[in-house]
N, C-alpha and C. Protein backbone atom coordinates (compact mmCIF):
# COMPACT_ATOMS: atom_id res chain seq x y z
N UNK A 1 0.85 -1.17 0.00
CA UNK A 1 0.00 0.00 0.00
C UNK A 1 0.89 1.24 0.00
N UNK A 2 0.94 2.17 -0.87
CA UNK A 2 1.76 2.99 -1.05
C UNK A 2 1.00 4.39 -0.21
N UNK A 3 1.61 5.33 -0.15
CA UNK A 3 1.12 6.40 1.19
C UNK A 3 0.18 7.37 -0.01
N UNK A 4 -0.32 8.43 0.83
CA UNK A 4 -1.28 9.19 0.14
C UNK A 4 -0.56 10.18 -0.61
N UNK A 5 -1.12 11.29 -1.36
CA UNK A 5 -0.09 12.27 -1.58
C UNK A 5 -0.22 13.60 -0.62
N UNK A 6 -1.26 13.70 -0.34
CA UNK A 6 -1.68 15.10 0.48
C UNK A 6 -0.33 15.65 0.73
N UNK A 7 -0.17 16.74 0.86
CA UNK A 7 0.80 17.20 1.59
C UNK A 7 0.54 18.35 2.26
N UNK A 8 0.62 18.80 3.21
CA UNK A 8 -0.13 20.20 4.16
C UNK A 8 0.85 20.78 4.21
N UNK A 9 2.35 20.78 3.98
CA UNK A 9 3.24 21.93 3.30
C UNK A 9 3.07 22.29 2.33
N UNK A 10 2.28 21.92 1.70
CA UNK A 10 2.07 22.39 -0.36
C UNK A 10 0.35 22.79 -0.67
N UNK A 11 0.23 23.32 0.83
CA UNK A 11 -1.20 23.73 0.87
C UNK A 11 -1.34 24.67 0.18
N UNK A 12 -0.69 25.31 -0.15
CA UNK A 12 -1.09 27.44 -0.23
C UNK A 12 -1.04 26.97 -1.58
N UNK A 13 -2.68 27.70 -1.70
CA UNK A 13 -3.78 27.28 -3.53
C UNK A 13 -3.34 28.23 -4.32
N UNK A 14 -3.24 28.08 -5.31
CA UNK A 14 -3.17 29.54 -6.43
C UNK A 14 -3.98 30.40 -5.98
N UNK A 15 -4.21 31.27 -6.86
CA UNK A 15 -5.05 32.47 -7.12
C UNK A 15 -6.53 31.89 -7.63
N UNK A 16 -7.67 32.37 -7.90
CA UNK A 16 -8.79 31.82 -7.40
C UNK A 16 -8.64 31.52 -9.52
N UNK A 17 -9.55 30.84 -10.13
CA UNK A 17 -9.59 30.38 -11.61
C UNK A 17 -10.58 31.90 -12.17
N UNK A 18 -9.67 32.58 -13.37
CA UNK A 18 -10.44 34.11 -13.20
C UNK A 18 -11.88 33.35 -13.90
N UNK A 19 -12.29 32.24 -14.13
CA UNK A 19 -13.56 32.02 -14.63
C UNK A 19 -14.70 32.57 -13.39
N UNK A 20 -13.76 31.94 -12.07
CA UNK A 20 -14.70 32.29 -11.39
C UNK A 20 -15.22 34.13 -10.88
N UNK A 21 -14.11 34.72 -11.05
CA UNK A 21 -14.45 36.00 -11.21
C UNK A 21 -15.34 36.46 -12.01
N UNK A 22 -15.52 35.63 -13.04
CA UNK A 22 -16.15 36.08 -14.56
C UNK A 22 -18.10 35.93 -13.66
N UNK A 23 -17.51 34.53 -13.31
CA UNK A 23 -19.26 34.10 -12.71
C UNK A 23 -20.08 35.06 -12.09
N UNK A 24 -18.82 35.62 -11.55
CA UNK A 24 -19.20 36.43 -10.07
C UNK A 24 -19.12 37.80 -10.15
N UNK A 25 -19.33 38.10 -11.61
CA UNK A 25 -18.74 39.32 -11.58
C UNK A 25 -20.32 40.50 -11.59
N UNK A 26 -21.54 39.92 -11.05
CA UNK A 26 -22.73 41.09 -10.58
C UNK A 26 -22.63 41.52 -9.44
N UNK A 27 -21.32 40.48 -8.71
CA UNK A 27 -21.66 41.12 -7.20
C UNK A 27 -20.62 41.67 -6.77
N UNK A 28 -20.61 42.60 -5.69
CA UNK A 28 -19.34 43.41 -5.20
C UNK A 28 -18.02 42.73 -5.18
N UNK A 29 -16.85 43.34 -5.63
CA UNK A 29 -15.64 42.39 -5.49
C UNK A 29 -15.24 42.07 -4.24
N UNK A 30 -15.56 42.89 -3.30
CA UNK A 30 -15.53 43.01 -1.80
C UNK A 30 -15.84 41.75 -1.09
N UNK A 31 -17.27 41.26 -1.83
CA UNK A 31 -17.89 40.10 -0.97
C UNK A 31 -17.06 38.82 -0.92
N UNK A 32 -16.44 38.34 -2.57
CA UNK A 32 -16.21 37.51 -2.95
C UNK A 32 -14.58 37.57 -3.26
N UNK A 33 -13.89 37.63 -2.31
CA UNK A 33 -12.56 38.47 -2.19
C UNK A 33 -11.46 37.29 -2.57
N UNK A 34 -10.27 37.52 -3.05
CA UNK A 34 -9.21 36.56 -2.85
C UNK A 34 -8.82 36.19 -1.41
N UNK A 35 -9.20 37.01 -0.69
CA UNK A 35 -8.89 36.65 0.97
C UNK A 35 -9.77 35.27 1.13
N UNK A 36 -11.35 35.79 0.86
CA UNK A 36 -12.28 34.64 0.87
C UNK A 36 -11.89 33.36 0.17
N UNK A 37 -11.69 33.22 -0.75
CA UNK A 37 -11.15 32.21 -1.77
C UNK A 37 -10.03 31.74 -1.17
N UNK A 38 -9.09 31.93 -0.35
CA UNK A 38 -7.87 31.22 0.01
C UNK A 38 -8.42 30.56 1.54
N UNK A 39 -9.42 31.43 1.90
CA UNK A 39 -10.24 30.80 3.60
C UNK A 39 -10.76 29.80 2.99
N UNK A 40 -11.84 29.72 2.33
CA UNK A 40 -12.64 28.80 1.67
C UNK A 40 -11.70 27.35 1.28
N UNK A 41 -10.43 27.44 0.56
CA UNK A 41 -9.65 26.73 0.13
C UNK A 41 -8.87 25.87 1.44
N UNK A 42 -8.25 26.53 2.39
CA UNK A 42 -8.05 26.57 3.56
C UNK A 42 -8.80 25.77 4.32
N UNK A 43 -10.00 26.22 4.58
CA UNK A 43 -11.23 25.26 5.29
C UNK A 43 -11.38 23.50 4.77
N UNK A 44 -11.31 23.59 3.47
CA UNK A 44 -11.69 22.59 2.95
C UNK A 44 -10.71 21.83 3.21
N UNK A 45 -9.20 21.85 2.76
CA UNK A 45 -7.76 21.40 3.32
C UNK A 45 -7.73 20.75 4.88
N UNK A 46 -8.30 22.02 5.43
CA UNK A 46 -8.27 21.70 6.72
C UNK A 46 -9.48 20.59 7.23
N UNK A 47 -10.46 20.68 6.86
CA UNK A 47 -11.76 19.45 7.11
C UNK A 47 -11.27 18.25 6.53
N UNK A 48 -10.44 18.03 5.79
CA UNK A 48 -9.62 16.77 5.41
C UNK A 48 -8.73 16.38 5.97
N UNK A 49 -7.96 17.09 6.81
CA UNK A 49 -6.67 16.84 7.48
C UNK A 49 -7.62 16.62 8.61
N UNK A 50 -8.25 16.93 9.15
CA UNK A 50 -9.22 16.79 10.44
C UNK A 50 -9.98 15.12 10.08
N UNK A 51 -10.44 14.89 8.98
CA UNK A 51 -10.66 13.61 9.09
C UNK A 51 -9.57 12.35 8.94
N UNK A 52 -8.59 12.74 8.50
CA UNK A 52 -6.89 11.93 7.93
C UNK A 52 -6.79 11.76 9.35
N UNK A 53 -6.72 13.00 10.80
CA UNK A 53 -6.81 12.11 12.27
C UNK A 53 -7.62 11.79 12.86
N UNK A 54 -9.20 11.81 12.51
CA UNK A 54 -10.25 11.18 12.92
C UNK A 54 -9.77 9.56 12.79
N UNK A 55 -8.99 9.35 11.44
CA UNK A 55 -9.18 7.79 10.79
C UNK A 55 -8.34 7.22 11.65
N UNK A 56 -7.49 7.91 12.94
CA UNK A 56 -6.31 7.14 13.71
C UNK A 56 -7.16 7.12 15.02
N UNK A 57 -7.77 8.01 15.01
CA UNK A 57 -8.50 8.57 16.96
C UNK A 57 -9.22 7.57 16.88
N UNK A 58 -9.86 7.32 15.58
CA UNK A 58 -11.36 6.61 15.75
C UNK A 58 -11.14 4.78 15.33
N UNK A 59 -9.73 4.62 15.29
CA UNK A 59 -9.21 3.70 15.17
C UNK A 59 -9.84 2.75 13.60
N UNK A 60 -10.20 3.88 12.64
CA UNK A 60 -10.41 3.15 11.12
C UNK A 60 -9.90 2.46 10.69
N UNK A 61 -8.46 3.01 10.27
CA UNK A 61 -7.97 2.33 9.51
C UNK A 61 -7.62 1.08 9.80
N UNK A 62 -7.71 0.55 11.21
CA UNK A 62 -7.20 -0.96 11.47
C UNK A 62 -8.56 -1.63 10.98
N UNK A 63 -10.01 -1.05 10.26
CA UNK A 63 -10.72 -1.74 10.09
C UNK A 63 -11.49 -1.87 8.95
N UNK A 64 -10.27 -0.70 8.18
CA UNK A 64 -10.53 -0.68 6.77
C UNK A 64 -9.33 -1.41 5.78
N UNK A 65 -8.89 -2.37 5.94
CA UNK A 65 -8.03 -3.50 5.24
C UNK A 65 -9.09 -4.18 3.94
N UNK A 66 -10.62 -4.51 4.42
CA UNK A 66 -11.68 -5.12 3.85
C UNK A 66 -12.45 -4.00 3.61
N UNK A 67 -13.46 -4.34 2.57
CA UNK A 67 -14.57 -3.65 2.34
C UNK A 67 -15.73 -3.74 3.43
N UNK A 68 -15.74 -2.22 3.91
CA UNK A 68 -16.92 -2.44 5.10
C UNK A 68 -17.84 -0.89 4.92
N UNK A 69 -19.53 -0.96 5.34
CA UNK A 69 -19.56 0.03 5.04
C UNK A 69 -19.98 0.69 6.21
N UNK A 70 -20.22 1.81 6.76
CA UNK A 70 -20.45 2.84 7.90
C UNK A 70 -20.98 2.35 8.30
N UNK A 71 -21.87 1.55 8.66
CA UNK A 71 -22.94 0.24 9.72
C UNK A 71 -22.02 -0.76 10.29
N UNK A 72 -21.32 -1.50 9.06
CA UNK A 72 -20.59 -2.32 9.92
C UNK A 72 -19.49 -1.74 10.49
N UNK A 73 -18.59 -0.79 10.38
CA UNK A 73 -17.67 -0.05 10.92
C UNK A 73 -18.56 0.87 12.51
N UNK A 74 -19.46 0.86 12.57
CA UNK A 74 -20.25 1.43 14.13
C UNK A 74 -20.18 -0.30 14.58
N UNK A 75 -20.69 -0.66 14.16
CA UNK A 75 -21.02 -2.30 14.83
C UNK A 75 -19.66 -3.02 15.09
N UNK A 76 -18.69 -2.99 14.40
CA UNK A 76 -17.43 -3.66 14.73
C UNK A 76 -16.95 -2.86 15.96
N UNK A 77 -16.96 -1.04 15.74
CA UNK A 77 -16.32 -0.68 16.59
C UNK A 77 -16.77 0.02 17.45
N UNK A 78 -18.01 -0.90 17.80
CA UNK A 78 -18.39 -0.13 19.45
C UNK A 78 -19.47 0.81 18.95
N UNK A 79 -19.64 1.88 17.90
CA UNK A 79 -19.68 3.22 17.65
C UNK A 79 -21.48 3.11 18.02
N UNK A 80 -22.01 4.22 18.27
CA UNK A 80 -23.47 4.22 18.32
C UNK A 80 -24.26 4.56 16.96
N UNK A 81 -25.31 3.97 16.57
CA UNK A 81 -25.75 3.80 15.06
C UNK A 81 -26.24 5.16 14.41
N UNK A 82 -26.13 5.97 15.53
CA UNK A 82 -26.76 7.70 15.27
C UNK A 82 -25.70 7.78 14.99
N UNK A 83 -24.40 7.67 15.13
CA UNK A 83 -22.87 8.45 14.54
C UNK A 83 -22.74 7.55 13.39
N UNK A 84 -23.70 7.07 12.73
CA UNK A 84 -23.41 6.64 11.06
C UNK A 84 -23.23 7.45 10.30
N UNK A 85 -24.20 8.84 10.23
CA UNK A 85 -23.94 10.19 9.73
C UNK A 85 -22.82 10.35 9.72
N UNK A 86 -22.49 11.04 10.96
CA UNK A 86 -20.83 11.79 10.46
C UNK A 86 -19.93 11.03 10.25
N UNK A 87 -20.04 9.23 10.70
CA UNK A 87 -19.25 8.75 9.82
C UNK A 87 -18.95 8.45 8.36
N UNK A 88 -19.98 8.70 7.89
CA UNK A 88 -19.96 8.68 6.33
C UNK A 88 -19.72 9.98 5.82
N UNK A 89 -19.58 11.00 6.58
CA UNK A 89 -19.09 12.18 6.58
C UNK A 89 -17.51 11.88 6.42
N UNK A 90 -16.96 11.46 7.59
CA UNK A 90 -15.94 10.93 7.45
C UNK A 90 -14.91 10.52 6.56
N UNK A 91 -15.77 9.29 6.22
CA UNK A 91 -15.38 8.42 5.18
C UNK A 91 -15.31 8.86 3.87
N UNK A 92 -16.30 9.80 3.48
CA UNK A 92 -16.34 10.49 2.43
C UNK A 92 -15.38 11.77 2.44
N UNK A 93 -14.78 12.29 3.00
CA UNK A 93 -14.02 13.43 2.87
C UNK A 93 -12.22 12.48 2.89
N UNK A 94 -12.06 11.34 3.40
CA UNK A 94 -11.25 10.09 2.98
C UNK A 94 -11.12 9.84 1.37
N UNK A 95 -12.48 9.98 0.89
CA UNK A 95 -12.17 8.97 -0.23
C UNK A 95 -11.90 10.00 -1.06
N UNK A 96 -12.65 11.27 -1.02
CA UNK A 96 -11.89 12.48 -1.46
C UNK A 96 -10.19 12.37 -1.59
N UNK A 97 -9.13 12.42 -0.78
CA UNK A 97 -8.21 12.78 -0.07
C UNK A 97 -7.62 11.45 -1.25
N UNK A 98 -8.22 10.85 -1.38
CA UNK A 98 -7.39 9.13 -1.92
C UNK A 98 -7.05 8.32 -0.91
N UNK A 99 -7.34 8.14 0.27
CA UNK A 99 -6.94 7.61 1.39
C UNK A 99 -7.75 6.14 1.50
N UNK A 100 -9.13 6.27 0.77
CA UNK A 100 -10.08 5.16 0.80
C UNK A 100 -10.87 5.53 -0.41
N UNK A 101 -10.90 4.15 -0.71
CA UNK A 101 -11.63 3.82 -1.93
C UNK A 101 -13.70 3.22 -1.56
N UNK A 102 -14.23 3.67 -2.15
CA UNK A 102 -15.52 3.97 -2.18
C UNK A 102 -16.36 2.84 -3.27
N UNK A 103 -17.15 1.92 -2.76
CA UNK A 103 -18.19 1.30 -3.97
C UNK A 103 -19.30 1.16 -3.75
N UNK A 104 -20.38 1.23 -4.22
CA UNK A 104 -21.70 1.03 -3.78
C UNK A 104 -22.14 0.39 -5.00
N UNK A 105 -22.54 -0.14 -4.14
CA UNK A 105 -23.90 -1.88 -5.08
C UNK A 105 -25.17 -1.11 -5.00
N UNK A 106 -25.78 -0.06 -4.85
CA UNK A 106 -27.18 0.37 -5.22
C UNK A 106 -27.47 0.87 -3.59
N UNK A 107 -27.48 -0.05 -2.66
CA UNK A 107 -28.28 -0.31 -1.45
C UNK A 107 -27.00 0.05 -0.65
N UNK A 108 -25.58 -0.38 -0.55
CA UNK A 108 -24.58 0.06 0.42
C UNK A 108 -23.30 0.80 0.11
N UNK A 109 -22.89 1.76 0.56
CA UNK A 109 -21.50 2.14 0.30
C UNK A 109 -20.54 1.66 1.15
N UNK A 110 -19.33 1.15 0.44
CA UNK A 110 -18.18 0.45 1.46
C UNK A 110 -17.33 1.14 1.15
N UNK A 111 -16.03 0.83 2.17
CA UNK A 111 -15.23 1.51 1.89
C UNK A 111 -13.71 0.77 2.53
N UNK A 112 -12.87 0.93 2.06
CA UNK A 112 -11.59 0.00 1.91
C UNK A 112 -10.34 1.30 2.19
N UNK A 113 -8.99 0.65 2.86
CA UNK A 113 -8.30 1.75 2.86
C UNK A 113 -6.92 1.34 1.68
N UNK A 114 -7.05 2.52 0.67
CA UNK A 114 -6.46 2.55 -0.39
C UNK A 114 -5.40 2.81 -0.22
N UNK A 115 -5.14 4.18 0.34
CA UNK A 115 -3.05 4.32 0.17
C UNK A 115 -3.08 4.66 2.41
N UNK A 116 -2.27 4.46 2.85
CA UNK A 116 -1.67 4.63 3.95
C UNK A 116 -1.73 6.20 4.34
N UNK A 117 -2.80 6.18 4.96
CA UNK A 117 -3.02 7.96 5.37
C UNK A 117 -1.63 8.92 5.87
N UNK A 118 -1.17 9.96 5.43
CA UNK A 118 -0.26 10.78 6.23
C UNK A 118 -0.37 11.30 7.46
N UNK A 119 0.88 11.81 7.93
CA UNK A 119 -0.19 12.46 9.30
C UNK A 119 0.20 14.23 9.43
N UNK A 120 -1.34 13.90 9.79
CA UNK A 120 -1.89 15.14 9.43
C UNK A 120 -1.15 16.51 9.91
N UNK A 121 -1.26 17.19 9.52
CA UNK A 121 -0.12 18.61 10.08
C UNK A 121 -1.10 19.69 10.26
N UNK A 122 -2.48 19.63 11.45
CA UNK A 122 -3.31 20.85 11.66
C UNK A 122 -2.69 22.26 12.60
N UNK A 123 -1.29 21.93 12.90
CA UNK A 123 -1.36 22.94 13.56
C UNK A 123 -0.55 23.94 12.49
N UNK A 124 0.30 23.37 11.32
CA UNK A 124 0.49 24.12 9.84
C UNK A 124 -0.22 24.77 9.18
N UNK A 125 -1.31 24.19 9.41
CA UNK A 125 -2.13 24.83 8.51
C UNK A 125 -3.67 25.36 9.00
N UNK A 126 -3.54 25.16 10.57
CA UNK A 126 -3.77 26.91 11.26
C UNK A 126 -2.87 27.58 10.79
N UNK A 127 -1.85 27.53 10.95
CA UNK A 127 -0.98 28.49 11.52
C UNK A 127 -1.22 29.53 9.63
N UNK A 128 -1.33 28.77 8.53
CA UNK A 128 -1.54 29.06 7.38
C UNK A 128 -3.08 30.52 7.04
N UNK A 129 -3.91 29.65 7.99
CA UNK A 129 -5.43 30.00 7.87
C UNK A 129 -5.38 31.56 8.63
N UNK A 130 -4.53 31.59 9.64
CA UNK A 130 -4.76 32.38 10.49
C UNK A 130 -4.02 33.53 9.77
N UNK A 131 -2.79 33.65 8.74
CA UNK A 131 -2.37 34.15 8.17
C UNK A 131 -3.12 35.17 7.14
N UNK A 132 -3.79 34.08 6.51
CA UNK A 132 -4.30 34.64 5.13
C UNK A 132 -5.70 35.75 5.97
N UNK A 133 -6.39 35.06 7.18
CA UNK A 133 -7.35 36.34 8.05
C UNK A 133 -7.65 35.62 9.43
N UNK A 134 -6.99 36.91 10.29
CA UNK A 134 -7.09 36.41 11.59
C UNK A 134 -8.70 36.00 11.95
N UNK A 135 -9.58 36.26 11.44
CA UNK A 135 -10.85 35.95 11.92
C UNK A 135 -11.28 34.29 11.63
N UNK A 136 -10.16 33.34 10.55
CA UNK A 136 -10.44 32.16 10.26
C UNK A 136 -10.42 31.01 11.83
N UNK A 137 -9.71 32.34 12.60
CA UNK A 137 -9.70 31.30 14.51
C UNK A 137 -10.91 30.98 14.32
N UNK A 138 -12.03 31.50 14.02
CA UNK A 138 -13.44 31.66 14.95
C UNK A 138 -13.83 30.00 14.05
N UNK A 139 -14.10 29.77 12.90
CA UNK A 139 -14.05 28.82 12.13
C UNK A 139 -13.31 27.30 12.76
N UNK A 140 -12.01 27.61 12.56
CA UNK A 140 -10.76 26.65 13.14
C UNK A 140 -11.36 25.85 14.54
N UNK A 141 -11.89 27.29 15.20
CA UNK A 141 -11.66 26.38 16.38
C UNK A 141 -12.92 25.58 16.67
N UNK A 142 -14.14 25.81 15.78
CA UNK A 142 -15.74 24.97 16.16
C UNK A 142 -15.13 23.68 15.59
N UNK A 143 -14.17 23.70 14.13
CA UNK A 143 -14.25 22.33 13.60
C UNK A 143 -13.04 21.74 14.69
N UNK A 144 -12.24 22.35 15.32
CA UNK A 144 -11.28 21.54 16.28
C UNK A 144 -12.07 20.91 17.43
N UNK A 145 -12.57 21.93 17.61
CA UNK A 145 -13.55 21.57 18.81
C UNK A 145 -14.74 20.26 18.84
N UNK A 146 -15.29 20.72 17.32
CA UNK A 146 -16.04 19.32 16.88
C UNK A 146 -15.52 17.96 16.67
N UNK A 147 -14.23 18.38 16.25
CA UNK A 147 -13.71 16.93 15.54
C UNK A 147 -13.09 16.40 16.85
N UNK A 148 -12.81 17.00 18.26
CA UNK A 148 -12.36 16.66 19.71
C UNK A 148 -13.32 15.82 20.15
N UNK A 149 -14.71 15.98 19.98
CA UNK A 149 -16.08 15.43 20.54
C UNK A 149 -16.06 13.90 19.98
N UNK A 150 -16.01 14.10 18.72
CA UNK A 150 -16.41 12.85 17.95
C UNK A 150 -15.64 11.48 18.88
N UNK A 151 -15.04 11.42 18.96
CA UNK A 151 -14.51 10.03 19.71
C UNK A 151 -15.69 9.60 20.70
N UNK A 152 -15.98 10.48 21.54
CA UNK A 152 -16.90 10.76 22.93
C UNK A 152 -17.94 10.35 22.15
N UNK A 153 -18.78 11.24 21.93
CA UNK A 153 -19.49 11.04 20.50
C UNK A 153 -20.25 9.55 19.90
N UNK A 154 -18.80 9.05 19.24
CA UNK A 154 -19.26 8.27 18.82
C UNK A 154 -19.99 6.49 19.65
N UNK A 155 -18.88 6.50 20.66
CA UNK A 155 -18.99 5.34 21.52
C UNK A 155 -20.39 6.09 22.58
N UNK A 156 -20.60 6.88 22.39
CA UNK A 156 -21.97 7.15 23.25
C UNK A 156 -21.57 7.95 24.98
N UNK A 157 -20.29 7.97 24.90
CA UNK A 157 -19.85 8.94 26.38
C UNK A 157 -20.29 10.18 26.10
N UNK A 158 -20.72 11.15 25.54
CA UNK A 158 -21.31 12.08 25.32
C UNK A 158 -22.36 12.62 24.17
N UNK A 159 -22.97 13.34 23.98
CA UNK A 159 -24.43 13.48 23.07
C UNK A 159 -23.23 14.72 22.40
N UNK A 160 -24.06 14.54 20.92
CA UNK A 160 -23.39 15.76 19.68
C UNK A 160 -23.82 16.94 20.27
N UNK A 161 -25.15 17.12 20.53
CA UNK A 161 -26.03 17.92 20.31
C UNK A 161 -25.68 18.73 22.20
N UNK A 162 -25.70 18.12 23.42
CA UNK A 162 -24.68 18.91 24.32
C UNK A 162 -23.40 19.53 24.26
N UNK A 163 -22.58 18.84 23.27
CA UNK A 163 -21.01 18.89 23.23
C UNK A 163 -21.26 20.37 22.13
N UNK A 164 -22.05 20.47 20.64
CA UNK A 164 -21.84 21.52 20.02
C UNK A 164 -23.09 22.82 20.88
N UNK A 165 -23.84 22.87 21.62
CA UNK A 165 -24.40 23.33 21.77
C UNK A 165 -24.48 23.78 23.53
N UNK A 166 -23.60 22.90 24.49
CA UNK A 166 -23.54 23.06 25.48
C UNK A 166 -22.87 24.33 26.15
N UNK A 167 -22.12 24.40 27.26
CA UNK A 167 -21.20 25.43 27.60
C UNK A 167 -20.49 25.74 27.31
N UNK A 168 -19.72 24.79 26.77
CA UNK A 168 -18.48 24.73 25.89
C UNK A 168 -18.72 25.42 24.17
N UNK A 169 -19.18 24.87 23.66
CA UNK A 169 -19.69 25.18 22.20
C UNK A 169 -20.24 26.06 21.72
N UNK A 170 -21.05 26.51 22.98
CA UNK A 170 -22.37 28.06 22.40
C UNK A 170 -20.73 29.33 22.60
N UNK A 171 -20.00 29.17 23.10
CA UNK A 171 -19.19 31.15 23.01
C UNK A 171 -18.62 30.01 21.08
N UNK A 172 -18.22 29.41 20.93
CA UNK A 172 -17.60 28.81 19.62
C UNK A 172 -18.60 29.11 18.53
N UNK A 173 -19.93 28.95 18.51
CA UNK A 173 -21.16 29.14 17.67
C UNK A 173 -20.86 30.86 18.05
N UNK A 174 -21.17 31.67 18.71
CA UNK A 174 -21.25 33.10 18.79
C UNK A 174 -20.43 33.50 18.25
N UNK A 175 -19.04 33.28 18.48
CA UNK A 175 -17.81 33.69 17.72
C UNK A 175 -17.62 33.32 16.12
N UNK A 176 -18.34 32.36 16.25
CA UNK A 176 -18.37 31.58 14.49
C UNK A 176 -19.44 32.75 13.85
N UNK A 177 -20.41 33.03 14.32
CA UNK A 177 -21.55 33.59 13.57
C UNK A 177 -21.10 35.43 14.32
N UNK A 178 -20.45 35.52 14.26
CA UNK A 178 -20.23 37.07 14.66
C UNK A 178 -20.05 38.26 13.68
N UNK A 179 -20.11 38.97 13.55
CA UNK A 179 -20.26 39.92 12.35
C UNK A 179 -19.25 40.09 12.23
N UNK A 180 -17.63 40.24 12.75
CA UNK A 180 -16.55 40.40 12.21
C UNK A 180 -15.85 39.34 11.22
N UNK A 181 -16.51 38.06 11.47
CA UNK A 181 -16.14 36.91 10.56
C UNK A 181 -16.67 37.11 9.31
């Protein structure tokens, strides 16, 4: 099994494709900024590298050798059958990445681990996000914060819906939805 290619030193995206300027060009340039376009780019990078260490926390990959799909991966590993969602969340931002390969027969999607995941480099690429606009913390830290839960989460030691919404989570939601972001 040969390793993935990702690399989170070779993050920083070009310049945005001027088609998309072209698309976008009824609305203020302001809204739809190159700042925005490198956050946006950024985010997405980063929600992948966030699942590349989900697949070690959540102990996947020792159970993706075979084709299995998000049911039997909760059922092998403990997981509670309500965290099938974000595991196929998961799994799918994986097969993105090339990390796992994806098939569905009509009725199930499985999923197999294709190249040997890297490991992940999130504090690079904060350190990247926070660069391009200090306000990308407010962002950074709900999905750090979220992707911290999921373990808890999943085996049933804690509820999604306390952990994003509890004491902890509501100043992370305020700061996420704040008008300076």
């Amino acid at each position: 099994m040969k390793a993935a290619a990702f690399d989170a030193h070779k993050f920083p995206a070009g310049r945005s494709d001027p088609l998309l300027a072209e698309c976008l060009k009824e609305f203020p340039p302001a809204i739809f900024s190159e700042h925005l376009y490198q956050s946006i780019e950024l985010m997405e990078r980063y929600s992948i590298e966030l699942a590349v260490d989900l697949l070690g926390q959540l102990n996947l990959a020792e159970q993706l050798g075979a084709w299995r799909s998000a049911d039997k991966l909760c059922s092998v590993l403990g997981f509670q059958p309500r965290f099938r969602l974000a595991l196929q969340w998961i799994l799918a931002r994986l097969v993105e990445s090339g990390c796992l390969q994806m098939r569905d027969d009509g009725a199930t999607r499985s999923y197999r681990l294709r190249n040997t995941p890297w490991k992940p480099d999130l504090k690079y690429l904060r350190t990247i996000g926070l660069t391009i606009d200090p306000a990308n913390a407010a962002t950074l830290n709900l999905l750090d914060y979220a992707a911290s839960a999921y373990p808890a989460v999943a085996t049933g030691q804690q509820s999604g819906d306390h952990n994003m919404f509890g004491p902890q989570g509501v100043p992370l939601w305020l700061n996420y939805f704040h008008n300076e972001n």
